[in-house]
Protein backbone atom coordinates (compact mmCIF):
# COMPACT_ATOMS: atom_id res chain seq x y z
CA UNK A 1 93.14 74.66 74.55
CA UNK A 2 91.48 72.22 77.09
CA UNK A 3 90.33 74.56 79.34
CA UNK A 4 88.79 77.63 76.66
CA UNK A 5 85.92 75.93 75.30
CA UNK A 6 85.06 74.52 78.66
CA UNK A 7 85.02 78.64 79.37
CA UNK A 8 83.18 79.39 77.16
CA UNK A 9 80.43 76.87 77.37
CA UNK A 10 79.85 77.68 80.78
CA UNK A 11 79.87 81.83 79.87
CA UNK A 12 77.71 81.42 76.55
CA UNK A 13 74.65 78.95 77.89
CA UNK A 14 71.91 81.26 79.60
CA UNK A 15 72.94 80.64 82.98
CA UNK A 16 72.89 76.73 82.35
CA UNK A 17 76.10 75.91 84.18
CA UNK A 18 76.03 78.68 86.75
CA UNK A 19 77.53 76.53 89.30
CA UNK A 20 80.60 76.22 87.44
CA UNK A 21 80.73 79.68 87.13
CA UNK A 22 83.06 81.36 89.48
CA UNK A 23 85.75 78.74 88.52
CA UNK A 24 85.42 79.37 85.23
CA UNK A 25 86.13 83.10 85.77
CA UNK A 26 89.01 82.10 88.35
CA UNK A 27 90.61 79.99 85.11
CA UNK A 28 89.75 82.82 83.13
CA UNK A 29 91.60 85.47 85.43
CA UNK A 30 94.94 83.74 84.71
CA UNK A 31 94.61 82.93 81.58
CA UNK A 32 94.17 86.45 80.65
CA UNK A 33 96.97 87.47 83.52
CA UNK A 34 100.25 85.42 82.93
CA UNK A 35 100.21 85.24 78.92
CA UNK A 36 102.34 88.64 77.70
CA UNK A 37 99.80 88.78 75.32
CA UNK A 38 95.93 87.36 74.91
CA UNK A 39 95.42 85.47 71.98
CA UNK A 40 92.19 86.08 70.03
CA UNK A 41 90.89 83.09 71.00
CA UNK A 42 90.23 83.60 74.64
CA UNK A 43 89.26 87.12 73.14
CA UNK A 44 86.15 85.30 72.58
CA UNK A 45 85.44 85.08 76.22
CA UNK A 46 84.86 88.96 76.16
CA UNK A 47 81.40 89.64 74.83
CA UNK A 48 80.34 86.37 76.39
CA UNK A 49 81.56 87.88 80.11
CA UNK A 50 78.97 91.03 79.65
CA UNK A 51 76.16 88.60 78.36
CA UNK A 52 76.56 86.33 81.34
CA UNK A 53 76.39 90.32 83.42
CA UNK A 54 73.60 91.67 81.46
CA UNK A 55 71.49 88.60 81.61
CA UNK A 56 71.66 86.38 84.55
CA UNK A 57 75.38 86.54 86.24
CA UNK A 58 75.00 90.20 88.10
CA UNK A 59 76.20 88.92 91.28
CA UNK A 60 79.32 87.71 89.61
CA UNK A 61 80.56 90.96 89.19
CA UNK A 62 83.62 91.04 91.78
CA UNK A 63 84.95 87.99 89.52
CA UNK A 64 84.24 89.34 86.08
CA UNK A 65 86.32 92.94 86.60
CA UNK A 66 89.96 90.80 87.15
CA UNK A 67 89.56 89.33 83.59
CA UNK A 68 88.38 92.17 82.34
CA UNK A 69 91.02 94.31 83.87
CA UNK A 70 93.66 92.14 82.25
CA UNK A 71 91.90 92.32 78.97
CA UNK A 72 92.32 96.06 79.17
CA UNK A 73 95.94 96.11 80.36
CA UNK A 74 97.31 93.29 78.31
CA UNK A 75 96.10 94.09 74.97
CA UNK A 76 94.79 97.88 75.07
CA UNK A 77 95.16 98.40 71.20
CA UNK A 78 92.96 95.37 71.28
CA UNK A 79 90.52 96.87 73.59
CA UNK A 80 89.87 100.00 72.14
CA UNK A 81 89.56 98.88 68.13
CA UNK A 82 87.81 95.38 69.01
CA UNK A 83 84.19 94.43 68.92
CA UNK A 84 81.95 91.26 69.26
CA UNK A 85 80.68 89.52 66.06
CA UNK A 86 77.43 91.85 66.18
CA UNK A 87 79.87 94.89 65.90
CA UNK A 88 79.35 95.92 69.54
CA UNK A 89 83.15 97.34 70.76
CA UNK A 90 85.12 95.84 73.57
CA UNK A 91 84.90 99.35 75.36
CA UNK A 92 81.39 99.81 75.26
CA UNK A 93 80.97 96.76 76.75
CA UNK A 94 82.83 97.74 80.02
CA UNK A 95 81.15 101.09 79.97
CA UNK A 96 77.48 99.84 80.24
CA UNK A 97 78.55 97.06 83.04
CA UNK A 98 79.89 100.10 84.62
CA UNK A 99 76.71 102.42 84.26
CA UNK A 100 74.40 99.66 85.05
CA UNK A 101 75.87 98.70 88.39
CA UNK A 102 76.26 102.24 89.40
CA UNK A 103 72.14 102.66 89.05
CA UNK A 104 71.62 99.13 89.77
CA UNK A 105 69.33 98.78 93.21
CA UNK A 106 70.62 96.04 93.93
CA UNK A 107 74.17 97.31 93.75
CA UNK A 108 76.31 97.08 97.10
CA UNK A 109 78.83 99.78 97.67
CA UNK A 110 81.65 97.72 97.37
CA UNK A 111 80.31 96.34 93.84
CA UNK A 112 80.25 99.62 93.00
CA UNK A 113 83.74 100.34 93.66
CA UNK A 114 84.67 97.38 91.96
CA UNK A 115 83.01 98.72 88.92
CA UNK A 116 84.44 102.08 89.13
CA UNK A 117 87.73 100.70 88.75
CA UNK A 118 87.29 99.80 85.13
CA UNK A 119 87.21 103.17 84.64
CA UNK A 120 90.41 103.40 86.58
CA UNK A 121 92.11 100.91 84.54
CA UNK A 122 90.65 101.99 81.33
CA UNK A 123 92.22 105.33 82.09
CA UNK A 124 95.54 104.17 82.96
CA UNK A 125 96.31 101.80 80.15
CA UNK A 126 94.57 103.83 77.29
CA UNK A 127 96.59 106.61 77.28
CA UNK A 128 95.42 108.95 74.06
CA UNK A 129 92.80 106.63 73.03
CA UNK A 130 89.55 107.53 75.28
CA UNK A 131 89.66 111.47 75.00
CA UNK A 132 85.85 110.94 73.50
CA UNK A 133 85.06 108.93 76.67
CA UNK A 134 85.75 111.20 79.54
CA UNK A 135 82.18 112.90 79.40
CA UNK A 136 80.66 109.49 79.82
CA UNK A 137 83.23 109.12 82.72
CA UNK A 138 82.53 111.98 84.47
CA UNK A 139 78.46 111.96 83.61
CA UNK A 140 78.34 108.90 86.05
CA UNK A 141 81.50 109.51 88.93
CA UNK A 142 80.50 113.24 89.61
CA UNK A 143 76.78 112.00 89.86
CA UNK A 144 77.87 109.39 92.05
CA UNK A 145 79.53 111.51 93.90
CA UNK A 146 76.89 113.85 94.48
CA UNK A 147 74.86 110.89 96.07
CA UNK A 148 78.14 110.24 98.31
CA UNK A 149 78.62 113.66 99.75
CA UNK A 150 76.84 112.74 103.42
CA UNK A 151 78.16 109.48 103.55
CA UNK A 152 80.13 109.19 106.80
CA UNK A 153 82.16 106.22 105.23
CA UNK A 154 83.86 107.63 102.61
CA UNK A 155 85.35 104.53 100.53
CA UNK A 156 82.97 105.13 97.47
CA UNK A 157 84.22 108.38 97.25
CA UNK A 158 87.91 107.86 97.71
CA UNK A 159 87.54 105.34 94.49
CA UNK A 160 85.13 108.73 92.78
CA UNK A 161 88.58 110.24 93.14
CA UNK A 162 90.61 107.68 91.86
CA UNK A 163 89.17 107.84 88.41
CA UNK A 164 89.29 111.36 88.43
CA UNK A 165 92.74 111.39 89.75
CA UNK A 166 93.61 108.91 86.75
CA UNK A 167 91.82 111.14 84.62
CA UNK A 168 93.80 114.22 85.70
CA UNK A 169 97.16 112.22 84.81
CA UNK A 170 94.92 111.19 81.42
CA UNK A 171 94.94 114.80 80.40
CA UNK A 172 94.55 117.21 82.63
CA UNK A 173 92.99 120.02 80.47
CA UNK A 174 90.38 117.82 79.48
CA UNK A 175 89.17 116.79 82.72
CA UNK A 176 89.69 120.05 84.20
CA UNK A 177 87.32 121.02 81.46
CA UNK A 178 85.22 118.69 82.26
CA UNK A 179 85.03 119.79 86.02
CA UNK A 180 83.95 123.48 84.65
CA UNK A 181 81.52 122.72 82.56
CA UNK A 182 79.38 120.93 85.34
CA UNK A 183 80.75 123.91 87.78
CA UNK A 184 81.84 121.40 90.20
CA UNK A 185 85.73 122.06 90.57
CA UNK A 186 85.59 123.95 93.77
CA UNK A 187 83.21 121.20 95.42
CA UNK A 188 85.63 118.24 93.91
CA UNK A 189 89.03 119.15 95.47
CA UNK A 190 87.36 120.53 98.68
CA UNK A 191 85.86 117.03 99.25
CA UNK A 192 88.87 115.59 97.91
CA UNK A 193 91.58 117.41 100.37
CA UNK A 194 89.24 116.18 102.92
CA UNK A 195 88.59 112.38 102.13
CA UNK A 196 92.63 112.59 101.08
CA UNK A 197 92.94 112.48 105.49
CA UNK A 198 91.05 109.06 105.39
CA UNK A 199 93.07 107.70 102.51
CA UNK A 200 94.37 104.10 103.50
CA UNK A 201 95.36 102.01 100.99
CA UNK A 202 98.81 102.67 98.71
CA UNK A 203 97.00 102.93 95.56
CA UNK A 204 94.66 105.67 96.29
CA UNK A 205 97.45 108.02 98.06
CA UNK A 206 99.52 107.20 94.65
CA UNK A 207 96.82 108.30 92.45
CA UNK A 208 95.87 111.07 94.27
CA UNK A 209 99.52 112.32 93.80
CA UNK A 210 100.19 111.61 90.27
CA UNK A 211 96.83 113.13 89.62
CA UNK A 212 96.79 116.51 91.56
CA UNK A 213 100.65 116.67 90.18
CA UNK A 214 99.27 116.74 87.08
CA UNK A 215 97.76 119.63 87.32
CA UNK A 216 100.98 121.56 87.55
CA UNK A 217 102.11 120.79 83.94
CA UNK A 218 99.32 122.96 82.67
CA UNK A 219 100.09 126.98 82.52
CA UNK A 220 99.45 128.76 85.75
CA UNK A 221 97.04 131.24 83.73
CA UNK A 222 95.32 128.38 81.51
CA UNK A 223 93.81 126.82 84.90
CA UNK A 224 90.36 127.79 85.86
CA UNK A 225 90.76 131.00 88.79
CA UNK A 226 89.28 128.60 91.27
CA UNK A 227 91.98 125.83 90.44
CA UNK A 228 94.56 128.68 90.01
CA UNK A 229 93.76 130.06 93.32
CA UNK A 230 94.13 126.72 95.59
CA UNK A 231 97.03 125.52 94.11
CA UNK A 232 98.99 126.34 97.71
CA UNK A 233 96.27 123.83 99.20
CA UNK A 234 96.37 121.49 96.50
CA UNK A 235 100.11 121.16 96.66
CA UNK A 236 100.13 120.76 100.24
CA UNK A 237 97.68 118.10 100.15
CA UNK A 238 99.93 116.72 97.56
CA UNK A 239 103.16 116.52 100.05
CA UNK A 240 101.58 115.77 102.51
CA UNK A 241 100.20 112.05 101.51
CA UNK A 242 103.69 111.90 99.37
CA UNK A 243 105.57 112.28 103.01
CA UNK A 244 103.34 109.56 104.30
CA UNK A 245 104.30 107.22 101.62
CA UNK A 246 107.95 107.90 101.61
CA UNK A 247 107.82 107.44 105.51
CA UNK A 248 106.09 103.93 104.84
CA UNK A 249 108.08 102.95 102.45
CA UNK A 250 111.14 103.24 104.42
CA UNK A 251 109.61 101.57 107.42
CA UNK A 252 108.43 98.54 105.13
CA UNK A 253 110.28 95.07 105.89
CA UNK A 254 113.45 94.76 104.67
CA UNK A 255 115.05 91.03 103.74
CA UNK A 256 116.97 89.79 105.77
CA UNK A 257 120.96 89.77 104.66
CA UNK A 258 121.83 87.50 107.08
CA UNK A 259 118.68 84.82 105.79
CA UNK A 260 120.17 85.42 102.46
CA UNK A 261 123.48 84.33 103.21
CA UNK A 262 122.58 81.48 105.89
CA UNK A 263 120.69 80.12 102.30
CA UNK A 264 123.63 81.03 100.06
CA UNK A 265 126.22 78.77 102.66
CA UNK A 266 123.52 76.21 102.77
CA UNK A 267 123.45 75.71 98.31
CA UNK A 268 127.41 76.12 98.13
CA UNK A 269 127.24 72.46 100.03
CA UNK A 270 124.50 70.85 98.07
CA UNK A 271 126.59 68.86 95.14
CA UNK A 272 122.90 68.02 93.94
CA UNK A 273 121.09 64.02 93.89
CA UNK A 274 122.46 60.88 93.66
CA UNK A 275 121.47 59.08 90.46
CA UNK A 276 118.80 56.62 92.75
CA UNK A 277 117.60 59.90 94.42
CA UNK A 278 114.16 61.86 94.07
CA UNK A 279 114.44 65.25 92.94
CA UNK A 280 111.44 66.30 94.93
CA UNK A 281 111.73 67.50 97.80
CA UNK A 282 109.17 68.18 101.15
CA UNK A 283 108.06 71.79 99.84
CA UNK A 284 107.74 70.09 96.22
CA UNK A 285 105.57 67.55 98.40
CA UNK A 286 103.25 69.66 99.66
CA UNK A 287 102.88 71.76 96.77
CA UNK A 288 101.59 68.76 94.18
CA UNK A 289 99.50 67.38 97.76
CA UNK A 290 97.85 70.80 97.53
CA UNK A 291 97.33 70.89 93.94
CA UNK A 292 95.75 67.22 94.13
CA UNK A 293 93.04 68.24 96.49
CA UNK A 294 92.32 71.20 93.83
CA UNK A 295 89.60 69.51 92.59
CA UNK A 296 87.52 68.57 95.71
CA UNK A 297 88.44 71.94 97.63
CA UNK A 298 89.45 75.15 97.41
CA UNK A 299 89.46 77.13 94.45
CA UNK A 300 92.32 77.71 92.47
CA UNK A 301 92.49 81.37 92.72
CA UNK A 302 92.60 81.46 96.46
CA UNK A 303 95.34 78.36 96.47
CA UNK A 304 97.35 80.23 93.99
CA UNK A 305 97.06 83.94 95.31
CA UNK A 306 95.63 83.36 98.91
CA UNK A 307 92.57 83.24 101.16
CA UNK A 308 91.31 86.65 100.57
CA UNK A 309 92.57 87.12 96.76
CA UNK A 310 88.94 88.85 95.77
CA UNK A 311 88.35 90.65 98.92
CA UNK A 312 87.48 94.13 98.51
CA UNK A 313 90.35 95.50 100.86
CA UNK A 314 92.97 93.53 99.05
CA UNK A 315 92.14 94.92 95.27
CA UNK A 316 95.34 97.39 95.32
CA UNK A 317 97.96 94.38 95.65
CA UNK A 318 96.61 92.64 92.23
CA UNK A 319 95.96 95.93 90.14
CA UNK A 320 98.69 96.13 87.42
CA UNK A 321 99.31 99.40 84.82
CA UNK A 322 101.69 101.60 83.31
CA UNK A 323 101.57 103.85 85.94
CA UNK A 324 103.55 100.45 88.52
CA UNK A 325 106.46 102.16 86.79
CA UNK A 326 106.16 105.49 87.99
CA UNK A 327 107.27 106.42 91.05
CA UNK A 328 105.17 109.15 92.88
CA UNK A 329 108.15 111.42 94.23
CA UNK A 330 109.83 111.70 91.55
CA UNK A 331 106.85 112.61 89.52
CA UNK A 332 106.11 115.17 92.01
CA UNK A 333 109.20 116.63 92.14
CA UNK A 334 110.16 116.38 88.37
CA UNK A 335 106.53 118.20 87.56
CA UNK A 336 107.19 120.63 90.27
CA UNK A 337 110.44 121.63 89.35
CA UNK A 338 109.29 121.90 85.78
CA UNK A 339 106.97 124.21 86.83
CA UNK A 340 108.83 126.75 88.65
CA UNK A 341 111.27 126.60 85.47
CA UNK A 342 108.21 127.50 83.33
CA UNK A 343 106.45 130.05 85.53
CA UNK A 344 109.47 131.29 88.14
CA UNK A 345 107.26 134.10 89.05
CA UNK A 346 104.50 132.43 89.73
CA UNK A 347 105.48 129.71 91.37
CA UNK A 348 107.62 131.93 93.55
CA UNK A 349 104.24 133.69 94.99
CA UNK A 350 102.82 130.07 95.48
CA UNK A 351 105.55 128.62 97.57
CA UNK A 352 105.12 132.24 99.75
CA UNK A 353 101.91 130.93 100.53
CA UNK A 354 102.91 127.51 101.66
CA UNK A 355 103.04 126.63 105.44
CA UNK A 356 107.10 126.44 106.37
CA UNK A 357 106.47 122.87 107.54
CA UNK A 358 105.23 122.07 103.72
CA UNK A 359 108.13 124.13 101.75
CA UNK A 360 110.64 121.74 104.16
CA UNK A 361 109.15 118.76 103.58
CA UNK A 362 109.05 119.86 99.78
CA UNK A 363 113.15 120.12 99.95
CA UNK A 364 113.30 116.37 101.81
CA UNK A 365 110.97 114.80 98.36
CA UNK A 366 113.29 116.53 96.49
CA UNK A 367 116.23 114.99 97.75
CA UNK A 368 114.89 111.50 98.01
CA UNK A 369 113.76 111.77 94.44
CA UNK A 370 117.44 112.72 93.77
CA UNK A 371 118.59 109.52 95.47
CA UNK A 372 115.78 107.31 94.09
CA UNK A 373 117.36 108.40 90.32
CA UNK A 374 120.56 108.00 91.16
């Protein structure tokens, strides 16, 4: 209650208290992130973020997209049906920060990708509600992507194809339609088998799979021919980045069993404090010292999350959807399976075409999707 008005004073005052700014947004970031739901209140905040954008807070943009990303996944009913006290709506908001930065000049790449992923999370959490809003979507990647083909850094493009990857697991149908009716589906999943080689970070591989997965759930003879016809290709670009991810997750850090019981002996001879004793204790220490110097250095964001908490490479650890709660293999291999049950024939003919290496490594995502359910 302290802390809101402050907010939105700073947000709603023509650039006024800019220097307070990127705290405010920080304070804004969890205030929208660790509430199960936003209350209408900070709500307000919304409009006032894009005015601060639109007007005289561009540069701000890496700081604005958390809040707004929470906004979207916390409360997407809210989202969609809201608007600002001049009737403007919540969505279209997002939309024109989007557009704008994309054909902003002053626009860096990675503010850019930062913007793109509004689309991402829109996508994601909005499931049924944007159907009207994929034209828009795809009016701005696939132009952006046209500008990106001859880039020899292909990071702008890799987050191109996470929206359309997220708009694949949307509805399929609709952005495959979407793809045809520019006549672009052939150049899209070319580019994107190829940039799929330079994909780094967990989130992108993940989309890429749930999103070219998708795919399969529509009718073999419903897909466009040229879709139809590189299914082999796409489902081998599919395993493939699915294999890398299984083989990284298995070769991530495990705990420690041993740590955990050397701590579990160590509490079974605590019999807790003494009635003259301090409850704190050395970690508790340092952790109100640190929170003390809060307010002469530091921000609160970077104490809380870390050093590099808004740096561009670090996006994928913070970004939270439905979709944290699907697992890729089993996706894959439930859709998959599906298929072949629908279309035996078919599908039969497709796996013919796939490399032996690809049908084997096929069988081994099938069986650790079998032992991830289990």
């Amino acid at each position: 209650p302290q802390l809101l008005p402050l907010i939105i004073k700073i947000l709603g005052n023509d650039g006024e208290y800019i220097e307070y700014l990127e705290h405010a947004l920080d304070i804004l970031t969890f205030l929208t992130y660790f509430p199960d739901e936003i209350s209408l209140e900070v709500w307000q905040t919304f409009p006032l973020i894009y005015s601060a954008f639109d007007q005289w807070a561009y540069d701000y943009l890496n700081l604005m997209v958390p809040p707004l990303e929470n906004f979207i996944g916390k409360s997407p009913q809210q989202f969609i049906t809201g608007s600002s006290q001049g009737n403007e709506k919540y969505i279209d908001y997002v939309f024109s920060i989007v557009s704008k930065t994309i054909t902003e000049e002053r626009a860096t790449e990675s503010d850019i990708r930062k913007a793109l992923s509004l689309y991402t999370s829109v996508l994601n959490n909005c499931t049924g509600m944007v159907d009207a809003y994929l034209p828009i979507i795809n009016d701005i990647v696939l132009a952006k992507l046209g500008q990106q083909v001859n880039q020899d850094v292909p990071l702008t493009r890799i987050a191109i194809f996470q929206v359309i990857a997220s708009a694949l697991y949307y509805n399929p149908q609709l952005q495959l339609a979407e793809l045809e009716k520019r006549g672009v589906t052939q150049q899209v999943f070319t580019q994107w088998i190829k940039d799929s080689e330079s994909m780094e970070r967990w989130l992108a591989k993940k989309l890429t799979v749930l999103g070219l997965s998708s795919i399969l759930r529509l009718p073999v003879n419903s897909l466009p021919p040229v879709v139809s016809g590189s299914i082999p290709q796409l489902l081998t670009c599919v395993v493939t980045i699915a294999m890398k991810m299984n083989e990284e997750g298995e070769t991530a850090p495990k705990d420690n069993d041993a740590d955990i019981k050397e701590d579990e002996d160590v509490d079974e001879d605590f019999e807790g404090f003494g009635e003259d004793e301090d409850v704190t204790n050395a970690g508790d220490e340092a952790y109100i010292d640190a929170l003390k110097k809060l307010g002469t250095s530091g921000d609160m964001a970077q104490f809380l999350i870390g050093d590099d908490w808004m740096d561009d490479d670090d996006d994928d650890d913070y970004y939270v959807s439905p979709l944290d709660d699907i697992d890729q293999t089993i996706f894959f291999s439930e859709t998959l399976n599906a298929a072949f049950q629908r279309e035996p024939e078919a599908y039969q003919q497709i796996q013919a075409a796939l490399p032996s290496d690809i049908v084997s490594s096929c069988q081994h995502l099938f069986t650790a999707a079998e032992s991830q359910r289990s």
